[in-house]
Protein backbone atom coordinates (compact mmCIF):
# COMPACT_ATOMS: atom_id res chain seq x y z
CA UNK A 1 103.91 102.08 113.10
CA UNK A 2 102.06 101.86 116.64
CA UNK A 3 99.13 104.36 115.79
CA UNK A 4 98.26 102.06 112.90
CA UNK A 5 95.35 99.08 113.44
CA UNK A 6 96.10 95.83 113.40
CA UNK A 7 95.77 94.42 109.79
CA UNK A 8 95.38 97.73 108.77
CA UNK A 9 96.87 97.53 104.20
CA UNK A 10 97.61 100.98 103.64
CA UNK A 11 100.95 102.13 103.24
CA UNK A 12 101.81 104.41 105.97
CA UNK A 13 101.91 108.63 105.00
CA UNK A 14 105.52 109.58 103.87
CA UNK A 15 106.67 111.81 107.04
CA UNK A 16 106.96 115.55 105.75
CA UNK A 17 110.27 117.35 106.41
CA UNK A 18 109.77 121.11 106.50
CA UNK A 19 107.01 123.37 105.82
CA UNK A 20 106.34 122.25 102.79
CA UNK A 21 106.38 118.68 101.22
CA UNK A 22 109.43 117.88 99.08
CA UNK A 23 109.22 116.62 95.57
CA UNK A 24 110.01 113.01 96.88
CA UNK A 25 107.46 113.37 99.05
CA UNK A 26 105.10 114.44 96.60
CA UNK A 27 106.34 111.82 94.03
CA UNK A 28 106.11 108.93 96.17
CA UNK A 29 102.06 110.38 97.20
CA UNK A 30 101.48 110.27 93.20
CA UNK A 31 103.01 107.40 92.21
CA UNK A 32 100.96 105.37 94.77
CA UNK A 33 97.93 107.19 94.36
CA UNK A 34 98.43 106.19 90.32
CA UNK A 35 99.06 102.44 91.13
CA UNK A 36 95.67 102.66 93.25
CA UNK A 37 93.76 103.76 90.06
CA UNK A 38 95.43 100.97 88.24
CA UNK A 39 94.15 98.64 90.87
CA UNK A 40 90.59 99.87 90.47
CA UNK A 41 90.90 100.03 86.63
CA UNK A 42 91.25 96.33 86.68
CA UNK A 43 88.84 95.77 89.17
CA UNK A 44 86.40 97.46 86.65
CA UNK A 45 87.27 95.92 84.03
CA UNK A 46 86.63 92.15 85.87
CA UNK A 47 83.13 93.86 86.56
CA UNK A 48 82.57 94.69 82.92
CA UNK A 49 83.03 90.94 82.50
CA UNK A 50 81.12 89.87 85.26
CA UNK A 51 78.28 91.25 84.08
CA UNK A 52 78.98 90.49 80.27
CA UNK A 53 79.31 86.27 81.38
CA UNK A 54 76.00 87.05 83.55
CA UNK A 55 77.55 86.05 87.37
CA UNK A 56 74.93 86.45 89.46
CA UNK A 57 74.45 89.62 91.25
CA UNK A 58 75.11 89.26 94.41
CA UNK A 59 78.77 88.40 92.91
CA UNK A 60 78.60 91.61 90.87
CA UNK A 61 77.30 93.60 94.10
CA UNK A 62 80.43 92.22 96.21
CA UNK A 63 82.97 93.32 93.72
CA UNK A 64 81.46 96.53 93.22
CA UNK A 65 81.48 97.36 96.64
CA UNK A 66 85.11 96.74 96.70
CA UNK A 67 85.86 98.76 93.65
CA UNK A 68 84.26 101.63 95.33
CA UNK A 69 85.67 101.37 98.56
CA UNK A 70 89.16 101.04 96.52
CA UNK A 71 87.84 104.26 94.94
CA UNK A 72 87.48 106.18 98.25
CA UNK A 73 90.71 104.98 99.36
CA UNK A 74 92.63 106.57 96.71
CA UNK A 75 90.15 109.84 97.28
CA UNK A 76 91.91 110.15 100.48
CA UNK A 77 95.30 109.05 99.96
CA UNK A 78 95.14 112.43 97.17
CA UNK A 79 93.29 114.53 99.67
CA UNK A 80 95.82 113.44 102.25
CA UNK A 81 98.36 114.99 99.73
CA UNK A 82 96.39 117.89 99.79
CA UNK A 83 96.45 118.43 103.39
CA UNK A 84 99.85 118.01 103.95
CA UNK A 85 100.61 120.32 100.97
CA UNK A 86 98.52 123.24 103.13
CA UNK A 87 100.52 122.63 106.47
CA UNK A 88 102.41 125.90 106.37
CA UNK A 89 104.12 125.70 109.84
CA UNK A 90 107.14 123.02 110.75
CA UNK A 91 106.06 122.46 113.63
CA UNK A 92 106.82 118.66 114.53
CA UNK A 93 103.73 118.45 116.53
CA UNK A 94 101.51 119.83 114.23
CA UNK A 95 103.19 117.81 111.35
CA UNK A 96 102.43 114.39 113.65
CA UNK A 97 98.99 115.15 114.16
CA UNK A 98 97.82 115.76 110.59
CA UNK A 99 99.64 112.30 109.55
CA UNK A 100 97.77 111.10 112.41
CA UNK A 101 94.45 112.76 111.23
CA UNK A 102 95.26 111.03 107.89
CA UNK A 103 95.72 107.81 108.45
CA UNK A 104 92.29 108.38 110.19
CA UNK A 105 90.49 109.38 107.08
CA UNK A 106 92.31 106.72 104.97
CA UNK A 107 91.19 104.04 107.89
CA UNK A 108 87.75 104.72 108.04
CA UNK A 109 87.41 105.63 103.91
């Protein structure tokens, strides 16, 4: 995909077809969305135990920090969803420049 950054993990945005997203499209946006959550739910639970064995905090702090930046990730992968769900027009242009304006927010979450 040229418009994403080198290195860049996040799956790309499903392309919408039509005015308004199709249950595929939809599915695919929840189903990754829910395997984000699972991500995070394990990174919590390695925190819970981290703090439990008493690693030292700096440790803690690290993994935190990527649990919540996992957290806003999936924020806007659903808002994403969202804001493709609200394009009302077909309009390929418009269509390309709110994926565009979501891989964006999902870069810089």
């Amino acid at each position: 995909m040229p418009d994403t950054p080198p290195g860049e993990s996040s799956r790309p945005v499903p392309p919408l077809q039509g005015s308004v997203p199709s249950a595929r499209y939809r599915s695919e946006h929840q189903r990754d969305v829910v395997n984000r959550l699972k991500r995070i739910e394990g990174q919590v639970r390695a925190l819970i135990e981290m703090v439990e064995a008493g690693r030292p905090c700096e440790d803690i702090a690290q993994q935190m920090s990527a649990a919540r930046k996992a957290m806003d990730k999936a924020f806007f992968r659903m808002m994403a969803c969202s804001v493709m769900e609200s394009v009302a027009v077909s309009d390929d242009d418009t269509l390309r420049e709110v994926e565009r304006s979501t891989r964006i927010l999902e870069k810089y979450a």
